[in-house]
Each structure stands twice: as C-alpha cells, then as structure tokens.
PDB file of N, CA and C in Angstrom:
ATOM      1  N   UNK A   1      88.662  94.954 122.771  1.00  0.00           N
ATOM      2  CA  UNK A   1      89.185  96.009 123.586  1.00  0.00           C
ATOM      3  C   UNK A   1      90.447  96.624 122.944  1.00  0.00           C
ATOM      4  N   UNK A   2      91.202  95.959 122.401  1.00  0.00           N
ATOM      5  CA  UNK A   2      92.235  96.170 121.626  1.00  0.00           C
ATOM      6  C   UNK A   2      91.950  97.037 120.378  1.00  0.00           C
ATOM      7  N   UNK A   3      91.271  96.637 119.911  1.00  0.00           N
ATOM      8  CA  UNK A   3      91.317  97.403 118.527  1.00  0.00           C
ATOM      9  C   UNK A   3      90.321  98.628 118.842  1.00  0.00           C
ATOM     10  N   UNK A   4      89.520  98.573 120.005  1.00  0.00           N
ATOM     11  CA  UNK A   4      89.245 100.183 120.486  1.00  0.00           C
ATOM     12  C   UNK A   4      90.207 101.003 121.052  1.00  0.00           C
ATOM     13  N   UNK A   5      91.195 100.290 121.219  1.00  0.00           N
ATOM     14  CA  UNK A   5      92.495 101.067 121.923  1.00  0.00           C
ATOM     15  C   UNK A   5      93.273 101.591 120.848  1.00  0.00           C
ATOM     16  N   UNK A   6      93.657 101.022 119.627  1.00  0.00           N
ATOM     17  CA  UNK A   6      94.075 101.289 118.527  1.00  0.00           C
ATOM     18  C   UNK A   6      93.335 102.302 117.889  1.00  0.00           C
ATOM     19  N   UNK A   7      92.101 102.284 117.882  1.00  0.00           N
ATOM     20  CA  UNK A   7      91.241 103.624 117.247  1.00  0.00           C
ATOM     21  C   UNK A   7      91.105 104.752 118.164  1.00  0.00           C
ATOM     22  N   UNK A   8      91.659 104.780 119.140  1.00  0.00           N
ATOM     23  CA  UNK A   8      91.421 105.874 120.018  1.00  0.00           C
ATOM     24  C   UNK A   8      92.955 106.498 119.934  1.00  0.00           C
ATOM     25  N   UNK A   9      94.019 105.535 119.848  1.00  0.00           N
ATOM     26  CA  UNK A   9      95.379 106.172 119.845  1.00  0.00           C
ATOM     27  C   UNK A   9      95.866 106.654 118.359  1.00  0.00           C
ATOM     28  N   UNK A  10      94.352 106.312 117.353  1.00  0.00           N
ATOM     29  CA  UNK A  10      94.930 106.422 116.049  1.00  0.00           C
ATOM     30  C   UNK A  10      95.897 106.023 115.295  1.00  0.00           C
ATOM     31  N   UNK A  11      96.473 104.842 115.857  1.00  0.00           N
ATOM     32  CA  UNK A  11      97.885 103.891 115.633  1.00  0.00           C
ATOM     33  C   UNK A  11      97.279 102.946 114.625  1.00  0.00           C
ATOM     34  N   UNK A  12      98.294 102.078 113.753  1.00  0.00           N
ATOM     35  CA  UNK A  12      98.184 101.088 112.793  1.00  0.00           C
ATOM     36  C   UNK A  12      98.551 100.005 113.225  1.00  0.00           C
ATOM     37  N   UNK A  13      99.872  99.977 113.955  1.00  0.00           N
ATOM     38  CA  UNK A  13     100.277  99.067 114.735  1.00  0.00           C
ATOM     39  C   UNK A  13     100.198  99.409 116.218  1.00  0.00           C
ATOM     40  N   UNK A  14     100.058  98.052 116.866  1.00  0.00           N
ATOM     41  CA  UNK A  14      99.624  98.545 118.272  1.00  0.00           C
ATOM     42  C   UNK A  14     100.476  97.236 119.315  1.00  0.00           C
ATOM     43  N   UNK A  15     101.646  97.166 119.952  1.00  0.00           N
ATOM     44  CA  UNK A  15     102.368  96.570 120.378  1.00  0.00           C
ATOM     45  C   UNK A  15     101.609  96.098 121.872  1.00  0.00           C
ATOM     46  N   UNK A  16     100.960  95.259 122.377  1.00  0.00           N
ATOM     47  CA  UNK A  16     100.953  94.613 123.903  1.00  0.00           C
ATOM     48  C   UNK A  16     101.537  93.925 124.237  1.00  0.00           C
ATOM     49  N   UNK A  17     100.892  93.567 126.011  1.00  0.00           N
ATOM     50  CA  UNK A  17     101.345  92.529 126.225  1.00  0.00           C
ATOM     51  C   UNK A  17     100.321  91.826 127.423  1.00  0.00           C
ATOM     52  N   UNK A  18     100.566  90.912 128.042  1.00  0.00           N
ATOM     53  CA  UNK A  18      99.952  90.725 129.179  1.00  0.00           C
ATOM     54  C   UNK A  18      99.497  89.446 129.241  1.00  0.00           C
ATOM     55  N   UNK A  19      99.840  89.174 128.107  1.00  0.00           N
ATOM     56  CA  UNK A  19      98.684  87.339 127.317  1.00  0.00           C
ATOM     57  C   UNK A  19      99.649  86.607 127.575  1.00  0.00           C
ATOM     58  N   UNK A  20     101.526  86.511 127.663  1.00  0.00           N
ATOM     59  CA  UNK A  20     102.232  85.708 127.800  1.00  0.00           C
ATOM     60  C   UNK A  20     102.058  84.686 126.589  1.00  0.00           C
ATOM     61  N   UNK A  21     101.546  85.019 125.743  1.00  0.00           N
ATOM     62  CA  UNK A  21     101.173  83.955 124.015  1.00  0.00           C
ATOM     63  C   UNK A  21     101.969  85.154 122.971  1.00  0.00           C
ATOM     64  N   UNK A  22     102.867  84.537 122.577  1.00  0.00           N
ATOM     65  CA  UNK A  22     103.259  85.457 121.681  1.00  0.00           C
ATOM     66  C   UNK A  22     102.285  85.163 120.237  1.00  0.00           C
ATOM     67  N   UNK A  23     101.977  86.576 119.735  1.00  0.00           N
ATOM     68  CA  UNK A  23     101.139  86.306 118.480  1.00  0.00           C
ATOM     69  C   UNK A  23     101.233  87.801 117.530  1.00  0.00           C
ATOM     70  N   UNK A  24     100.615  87.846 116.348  1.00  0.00           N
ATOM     71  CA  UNK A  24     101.167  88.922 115.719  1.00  0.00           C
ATOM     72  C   UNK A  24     100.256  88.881 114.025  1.00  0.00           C
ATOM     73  N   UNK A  25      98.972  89.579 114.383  1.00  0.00           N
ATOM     74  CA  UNK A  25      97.548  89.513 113.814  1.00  0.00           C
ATOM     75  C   UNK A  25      97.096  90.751 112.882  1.00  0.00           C
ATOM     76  N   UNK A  26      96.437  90.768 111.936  1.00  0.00           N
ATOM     77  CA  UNK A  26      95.828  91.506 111.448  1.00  0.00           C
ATOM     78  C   UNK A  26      94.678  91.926 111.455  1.00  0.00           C
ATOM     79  N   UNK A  27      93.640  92.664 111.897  1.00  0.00           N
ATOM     80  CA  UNK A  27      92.624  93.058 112.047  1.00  0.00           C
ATOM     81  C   UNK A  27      92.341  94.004 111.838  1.00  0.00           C
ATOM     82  N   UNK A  28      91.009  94.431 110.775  1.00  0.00           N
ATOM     83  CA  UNK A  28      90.382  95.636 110.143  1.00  0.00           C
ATOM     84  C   UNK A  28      91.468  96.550 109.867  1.00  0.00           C
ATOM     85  N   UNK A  29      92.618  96.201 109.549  1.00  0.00           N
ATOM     86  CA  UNK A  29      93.470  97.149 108.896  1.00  0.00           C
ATOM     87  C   UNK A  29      94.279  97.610 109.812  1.00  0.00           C
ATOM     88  N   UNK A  30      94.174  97.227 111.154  1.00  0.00           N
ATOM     89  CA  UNK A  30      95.432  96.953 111.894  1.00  0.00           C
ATOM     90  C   UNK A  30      96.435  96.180 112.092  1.00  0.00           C
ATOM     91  N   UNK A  31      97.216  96.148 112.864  1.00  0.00           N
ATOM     92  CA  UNK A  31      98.555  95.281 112.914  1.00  0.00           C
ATOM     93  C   UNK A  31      98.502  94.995 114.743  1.00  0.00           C
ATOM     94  N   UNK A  32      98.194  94.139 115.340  1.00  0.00           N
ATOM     95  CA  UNK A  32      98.278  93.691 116.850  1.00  0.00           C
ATOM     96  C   UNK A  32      99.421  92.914 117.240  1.00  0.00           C
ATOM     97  N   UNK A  33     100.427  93.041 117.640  1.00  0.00           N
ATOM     98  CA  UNK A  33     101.459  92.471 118.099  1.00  0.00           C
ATOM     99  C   UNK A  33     101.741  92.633 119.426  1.00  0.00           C
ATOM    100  N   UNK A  34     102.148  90.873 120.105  1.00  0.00           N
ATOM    101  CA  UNK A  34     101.960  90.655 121.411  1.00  0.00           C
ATOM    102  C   UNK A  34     103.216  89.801 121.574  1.00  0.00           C
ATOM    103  N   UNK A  35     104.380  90.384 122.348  1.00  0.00           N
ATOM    104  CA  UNK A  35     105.489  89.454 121.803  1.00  0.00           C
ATOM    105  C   UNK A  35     105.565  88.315 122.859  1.00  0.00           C
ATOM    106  N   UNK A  36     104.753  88.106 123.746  1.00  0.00           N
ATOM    107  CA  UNK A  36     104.661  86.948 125.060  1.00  0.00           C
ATOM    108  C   UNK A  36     105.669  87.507 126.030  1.00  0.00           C
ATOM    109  N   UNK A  37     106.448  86.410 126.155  1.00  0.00           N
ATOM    110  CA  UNK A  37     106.992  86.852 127.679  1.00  0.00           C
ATOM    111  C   UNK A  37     108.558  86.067 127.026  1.00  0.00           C
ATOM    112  N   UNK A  38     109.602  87.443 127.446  1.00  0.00           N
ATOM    113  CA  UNK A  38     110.877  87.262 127.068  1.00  0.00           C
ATOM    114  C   UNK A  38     112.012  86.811 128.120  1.00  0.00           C
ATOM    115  N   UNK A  39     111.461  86.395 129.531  1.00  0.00           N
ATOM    116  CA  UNK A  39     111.856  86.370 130.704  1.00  0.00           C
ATOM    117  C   UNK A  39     112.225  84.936 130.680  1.00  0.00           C
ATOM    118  N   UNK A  40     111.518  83.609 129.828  1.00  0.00           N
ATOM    119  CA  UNK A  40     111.962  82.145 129.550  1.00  0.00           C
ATOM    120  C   UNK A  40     111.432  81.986 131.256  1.00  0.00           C
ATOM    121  N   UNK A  41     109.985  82.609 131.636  1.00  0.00           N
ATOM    122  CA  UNK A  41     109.418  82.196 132.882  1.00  0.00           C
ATOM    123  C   UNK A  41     109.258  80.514 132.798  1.00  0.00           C
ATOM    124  N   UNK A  42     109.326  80.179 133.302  1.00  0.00           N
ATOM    125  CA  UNK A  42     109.200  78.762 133.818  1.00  0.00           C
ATOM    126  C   UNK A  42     107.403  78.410 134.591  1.00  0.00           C
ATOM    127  N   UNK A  43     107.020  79.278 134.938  1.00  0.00           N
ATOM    128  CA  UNK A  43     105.546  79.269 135.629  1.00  0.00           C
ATOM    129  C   UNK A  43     104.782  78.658 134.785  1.00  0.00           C
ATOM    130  N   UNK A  44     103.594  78.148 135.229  1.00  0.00           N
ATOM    131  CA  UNK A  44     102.447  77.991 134.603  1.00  0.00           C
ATOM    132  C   UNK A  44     101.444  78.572 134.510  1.00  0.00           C
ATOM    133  N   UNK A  45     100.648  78.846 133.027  1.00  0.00           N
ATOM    134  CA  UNK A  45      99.546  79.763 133.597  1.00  0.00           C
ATOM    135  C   UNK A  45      98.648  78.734 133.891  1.00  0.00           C
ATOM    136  N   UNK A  46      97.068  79.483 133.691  1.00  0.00           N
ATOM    137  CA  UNK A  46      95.924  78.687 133.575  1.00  0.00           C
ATOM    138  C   UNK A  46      95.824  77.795 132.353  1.00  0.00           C
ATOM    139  N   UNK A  47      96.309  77.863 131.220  1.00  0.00           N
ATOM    140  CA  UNK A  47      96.622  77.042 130.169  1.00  0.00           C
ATOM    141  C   UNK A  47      97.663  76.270 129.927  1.00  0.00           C
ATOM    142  N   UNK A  48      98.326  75.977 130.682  1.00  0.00           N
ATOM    143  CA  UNK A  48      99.606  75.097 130.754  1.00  0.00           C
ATOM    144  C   UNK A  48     101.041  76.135 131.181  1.00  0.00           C
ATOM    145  N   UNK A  49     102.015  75.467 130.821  1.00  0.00           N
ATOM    146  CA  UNK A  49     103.424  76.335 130.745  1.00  0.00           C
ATOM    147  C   UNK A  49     103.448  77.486 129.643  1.00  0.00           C
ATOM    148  N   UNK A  50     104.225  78.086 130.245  1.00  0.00           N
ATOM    149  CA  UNK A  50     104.626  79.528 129.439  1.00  0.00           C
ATOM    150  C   UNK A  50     105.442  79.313 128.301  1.00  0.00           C
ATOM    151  N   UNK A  51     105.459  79.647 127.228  1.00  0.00           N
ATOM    152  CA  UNK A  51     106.482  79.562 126.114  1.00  0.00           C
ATOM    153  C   UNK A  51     107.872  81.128 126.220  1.00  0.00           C
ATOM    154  N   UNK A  52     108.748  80.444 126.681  1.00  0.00           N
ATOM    155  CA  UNK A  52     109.637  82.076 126.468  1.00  0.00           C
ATOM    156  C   UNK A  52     109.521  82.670 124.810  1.00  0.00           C
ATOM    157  N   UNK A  53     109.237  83.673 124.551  1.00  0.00           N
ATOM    158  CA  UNK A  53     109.554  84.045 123.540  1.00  0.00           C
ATOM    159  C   UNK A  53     109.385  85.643 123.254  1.00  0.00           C
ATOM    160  N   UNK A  54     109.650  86.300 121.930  1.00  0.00           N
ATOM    161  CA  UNK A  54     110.141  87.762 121.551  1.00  0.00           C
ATOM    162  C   UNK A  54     109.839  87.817 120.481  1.00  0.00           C
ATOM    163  N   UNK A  55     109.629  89.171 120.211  1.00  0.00           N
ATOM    164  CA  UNK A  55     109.454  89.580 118.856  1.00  0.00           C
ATOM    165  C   UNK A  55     110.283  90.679 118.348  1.00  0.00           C
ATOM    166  N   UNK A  56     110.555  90.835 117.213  1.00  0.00           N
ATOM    167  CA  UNK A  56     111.472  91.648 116.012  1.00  0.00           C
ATOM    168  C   UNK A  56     110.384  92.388 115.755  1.00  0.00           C
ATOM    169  N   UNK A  57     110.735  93.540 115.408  1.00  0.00           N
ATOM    170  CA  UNK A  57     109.697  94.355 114.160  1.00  0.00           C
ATOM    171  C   UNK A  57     110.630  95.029 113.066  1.00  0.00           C
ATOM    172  N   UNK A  58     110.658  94.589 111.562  1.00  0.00           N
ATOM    173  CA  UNK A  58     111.570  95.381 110.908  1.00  0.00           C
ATOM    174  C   UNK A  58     110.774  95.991 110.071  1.00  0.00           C
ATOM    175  N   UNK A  59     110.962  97.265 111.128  1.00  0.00           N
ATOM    176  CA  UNK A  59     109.867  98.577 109.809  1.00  0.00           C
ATOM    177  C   UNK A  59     110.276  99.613 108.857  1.00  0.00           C
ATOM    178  N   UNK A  60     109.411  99.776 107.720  1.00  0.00           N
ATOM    179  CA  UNK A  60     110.026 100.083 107.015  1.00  0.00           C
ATOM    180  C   UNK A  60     109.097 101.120 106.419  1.00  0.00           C
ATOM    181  N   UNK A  61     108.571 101.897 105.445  1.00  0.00           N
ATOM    182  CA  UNK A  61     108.051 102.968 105.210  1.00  0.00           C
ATOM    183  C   UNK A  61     106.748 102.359 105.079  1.00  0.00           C
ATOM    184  N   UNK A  62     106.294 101.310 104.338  1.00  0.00           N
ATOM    185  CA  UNK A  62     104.726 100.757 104.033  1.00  0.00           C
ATOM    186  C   UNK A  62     104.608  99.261 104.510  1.00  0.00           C
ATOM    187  N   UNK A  63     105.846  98.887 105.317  1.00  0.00           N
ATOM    188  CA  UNK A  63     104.988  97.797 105.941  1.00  0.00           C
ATOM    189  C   UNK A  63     106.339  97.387 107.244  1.00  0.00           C
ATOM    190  N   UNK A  64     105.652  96.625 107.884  1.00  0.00           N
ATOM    191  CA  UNK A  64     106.441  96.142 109.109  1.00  0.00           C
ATOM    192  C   UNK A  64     106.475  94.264 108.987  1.00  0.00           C
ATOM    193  N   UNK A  65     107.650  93.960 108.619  1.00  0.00           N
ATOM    194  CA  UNK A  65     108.187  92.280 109.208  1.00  0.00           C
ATOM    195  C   UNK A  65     108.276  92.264 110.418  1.00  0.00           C
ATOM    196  N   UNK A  66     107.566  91.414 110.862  1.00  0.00           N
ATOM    197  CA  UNK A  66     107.565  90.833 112.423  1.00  0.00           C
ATOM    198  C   UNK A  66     108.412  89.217 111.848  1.00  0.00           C
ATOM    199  N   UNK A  67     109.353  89.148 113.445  1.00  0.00           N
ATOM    200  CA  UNK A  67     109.681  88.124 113.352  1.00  0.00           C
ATOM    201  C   UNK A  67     109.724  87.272 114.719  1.00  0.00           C
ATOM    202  N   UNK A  68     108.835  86.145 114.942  1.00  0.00           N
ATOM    203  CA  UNK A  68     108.190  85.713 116.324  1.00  0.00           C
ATOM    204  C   UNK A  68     108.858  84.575 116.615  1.00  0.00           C
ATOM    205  N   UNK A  69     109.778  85.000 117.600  1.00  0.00           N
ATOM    206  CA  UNK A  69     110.493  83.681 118.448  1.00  0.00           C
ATOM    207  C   UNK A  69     110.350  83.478 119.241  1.00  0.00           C
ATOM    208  N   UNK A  70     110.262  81.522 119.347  1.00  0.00           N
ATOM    209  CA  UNK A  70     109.638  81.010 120.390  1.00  0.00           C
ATOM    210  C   UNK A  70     110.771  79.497 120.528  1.00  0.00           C
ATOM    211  N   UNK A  71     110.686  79.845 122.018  1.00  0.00           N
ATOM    212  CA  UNK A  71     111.790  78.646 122.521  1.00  0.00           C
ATOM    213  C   UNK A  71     110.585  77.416 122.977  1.00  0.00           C
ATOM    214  N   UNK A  72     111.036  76.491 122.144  1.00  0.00           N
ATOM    215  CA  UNK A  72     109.538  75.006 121.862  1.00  0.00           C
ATOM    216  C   UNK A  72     110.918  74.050 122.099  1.00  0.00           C
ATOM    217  N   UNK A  73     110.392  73.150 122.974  1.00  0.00           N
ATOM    218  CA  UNK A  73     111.315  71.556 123.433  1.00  0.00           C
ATOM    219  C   UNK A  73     112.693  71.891 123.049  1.00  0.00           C
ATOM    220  N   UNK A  74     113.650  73.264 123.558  1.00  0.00           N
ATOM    221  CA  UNK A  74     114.855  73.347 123.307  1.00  0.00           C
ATOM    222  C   UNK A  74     115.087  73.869 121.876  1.00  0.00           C
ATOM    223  N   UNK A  75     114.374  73.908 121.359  1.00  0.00           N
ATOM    224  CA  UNK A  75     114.636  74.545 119.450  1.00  0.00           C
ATOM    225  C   UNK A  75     114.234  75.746 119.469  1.00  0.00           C
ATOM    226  N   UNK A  76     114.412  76.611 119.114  1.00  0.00           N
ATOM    227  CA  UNK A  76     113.774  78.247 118.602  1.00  0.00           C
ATOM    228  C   UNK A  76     112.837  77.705 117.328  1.00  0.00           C
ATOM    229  N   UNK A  77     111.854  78.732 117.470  1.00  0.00           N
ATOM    230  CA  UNK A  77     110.632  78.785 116.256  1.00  0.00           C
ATOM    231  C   UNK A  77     110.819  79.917 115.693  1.00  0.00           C
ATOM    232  N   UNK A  78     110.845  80.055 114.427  1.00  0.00           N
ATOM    233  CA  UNK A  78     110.820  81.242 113.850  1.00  0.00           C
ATOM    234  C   UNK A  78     109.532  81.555 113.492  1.00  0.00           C
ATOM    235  N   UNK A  79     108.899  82.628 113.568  1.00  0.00           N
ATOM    236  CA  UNK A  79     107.700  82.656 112.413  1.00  0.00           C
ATOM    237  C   UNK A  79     107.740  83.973 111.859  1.00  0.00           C
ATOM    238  N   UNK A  80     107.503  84.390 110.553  1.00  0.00           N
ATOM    239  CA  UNK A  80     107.382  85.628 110.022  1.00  0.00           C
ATOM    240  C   UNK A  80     106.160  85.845 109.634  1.00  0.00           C
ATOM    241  N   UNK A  81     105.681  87.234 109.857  1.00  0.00           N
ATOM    242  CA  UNK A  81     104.707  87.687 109.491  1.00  0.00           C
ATOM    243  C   UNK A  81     104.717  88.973 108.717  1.00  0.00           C
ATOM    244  N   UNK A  82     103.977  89.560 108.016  1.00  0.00           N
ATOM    245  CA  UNK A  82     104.154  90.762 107.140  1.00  0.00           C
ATOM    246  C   UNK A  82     103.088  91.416 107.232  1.00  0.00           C
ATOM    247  N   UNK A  83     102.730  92.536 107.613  1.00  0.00           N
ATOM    248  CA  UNK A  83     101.884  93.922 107.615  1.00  0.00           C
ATOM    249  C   UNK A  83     102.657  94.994 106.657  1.00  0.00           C
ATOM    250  N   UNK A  84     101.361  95.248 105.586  1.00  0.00           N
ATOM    251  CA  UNK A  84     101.522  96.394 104.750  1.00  0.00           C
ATOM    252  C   UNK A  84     100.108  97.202 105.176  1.00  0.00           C
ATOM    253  N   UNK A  85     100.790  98.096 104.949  1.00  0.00           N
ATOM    254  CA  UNK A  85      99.752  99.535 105.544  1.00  0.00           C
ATOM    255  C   UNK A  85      98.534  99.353 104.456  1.00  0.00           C
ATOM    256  N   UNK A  86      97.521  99.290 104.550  1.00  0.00           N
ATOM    257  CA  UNK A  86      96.576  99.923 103.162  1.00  0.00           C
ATOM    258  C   UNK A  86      96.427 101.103 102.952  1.00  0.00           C
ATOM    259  N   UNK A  87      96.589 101.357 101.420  1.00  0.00           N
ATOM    260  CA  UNK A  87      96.499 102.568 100.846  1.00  0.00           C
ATOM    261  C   UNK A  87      94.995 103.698 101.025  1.00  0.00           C
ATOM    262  N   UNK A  88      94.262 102.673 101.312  1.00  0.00           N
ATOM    263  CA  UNK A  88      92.522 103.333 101.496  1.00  0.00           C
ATOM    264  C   UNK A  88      92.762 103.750 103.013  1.00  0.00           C
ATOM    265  N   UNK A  89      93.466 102.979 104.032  1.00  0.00           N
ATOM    266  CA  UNK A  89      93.697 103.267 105.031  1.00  0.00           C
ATOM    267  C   UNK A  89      93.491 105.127 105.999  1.00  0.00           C
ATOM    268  N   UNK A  90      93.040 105.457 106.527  1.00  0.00           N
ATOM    269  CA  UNK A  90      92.841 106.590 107.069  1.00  0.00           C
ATOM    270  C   UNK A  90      93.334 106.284 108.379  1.00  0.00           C
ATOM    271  N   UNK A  91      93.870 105.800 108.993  1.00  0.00           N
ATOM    272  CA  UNK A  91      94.859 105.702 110.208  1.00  0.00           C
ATOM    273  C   UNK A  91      96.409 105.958 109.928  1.00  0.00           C
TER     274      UNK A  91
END
C-alpha cells in the first residue's frame, strides 16, 4: 500500500507513521521511513510494549542519512541508514 502511495505522489522518499515500530527501508528504489512513536508511550500494543523512538533525516542533494533512535532498557540505540537516489531513477 505504501509504495502505491509513493508512486502516486511521485516521491522517493516517503515519511509515515502509524506502525509505532520505528524502521527505515529501501524498496524498488524508494526510501520508506517510519519514525515510531516519539511520545516514550508506555502502552502496549498487540505485539508487546511500545519502543519510544525518532528519526533524523540528513538530506542532502543525492542521498538522505537517516538516523533511528530508540530508547531499549534505558540506553538509546542508534542506527544509521543511507539512501542514495538512483541515477536510472525516474521519480
């Protein structure tokens, strides 16, 4: 559903949310970024507890650093990810 949403808005990167999972994916030459939930909810979903966490985007002319933080047993998680545009790309 997502990446029909991305081809209809003609976007490369395509920012959601709604999953409360922060994650930050590549697909068919897109970029899907979902930064979870920045609120440090305490609830549970149907899959256990919520992870608070956020995302960075540092963009730049041919590609975007994501940087995915996640508050795990009191420690922050860092994770980096990197999207470069493709050059064959028509989006």
């Amino acid at each position: 559903m997502l990446e029909l949403l991305a081809r209809q808005l003609n976007v490369d990167i395509l920012v959601t949310g709604n999953t409360y999972e922060c994650s930050a994916v590549e697909k068919n030459g897109r970029f899907f970024v979902d930064p979870g939930t920045a609120t440090g909810s305490f609830s549970v979903s149907k899959e256990g507890p919520v992870t608070a966490s956020f995302a960075l985007l540092d963009v730049q002319a041919d590609s975007v650093v994501t940087y995915l933080y996640r508050l795990l047993d009191d420690n922050i998680k860092v994770d980096r990810v990197v999207f470069k545009k493709s050059k064959n790309s028509s989006a």
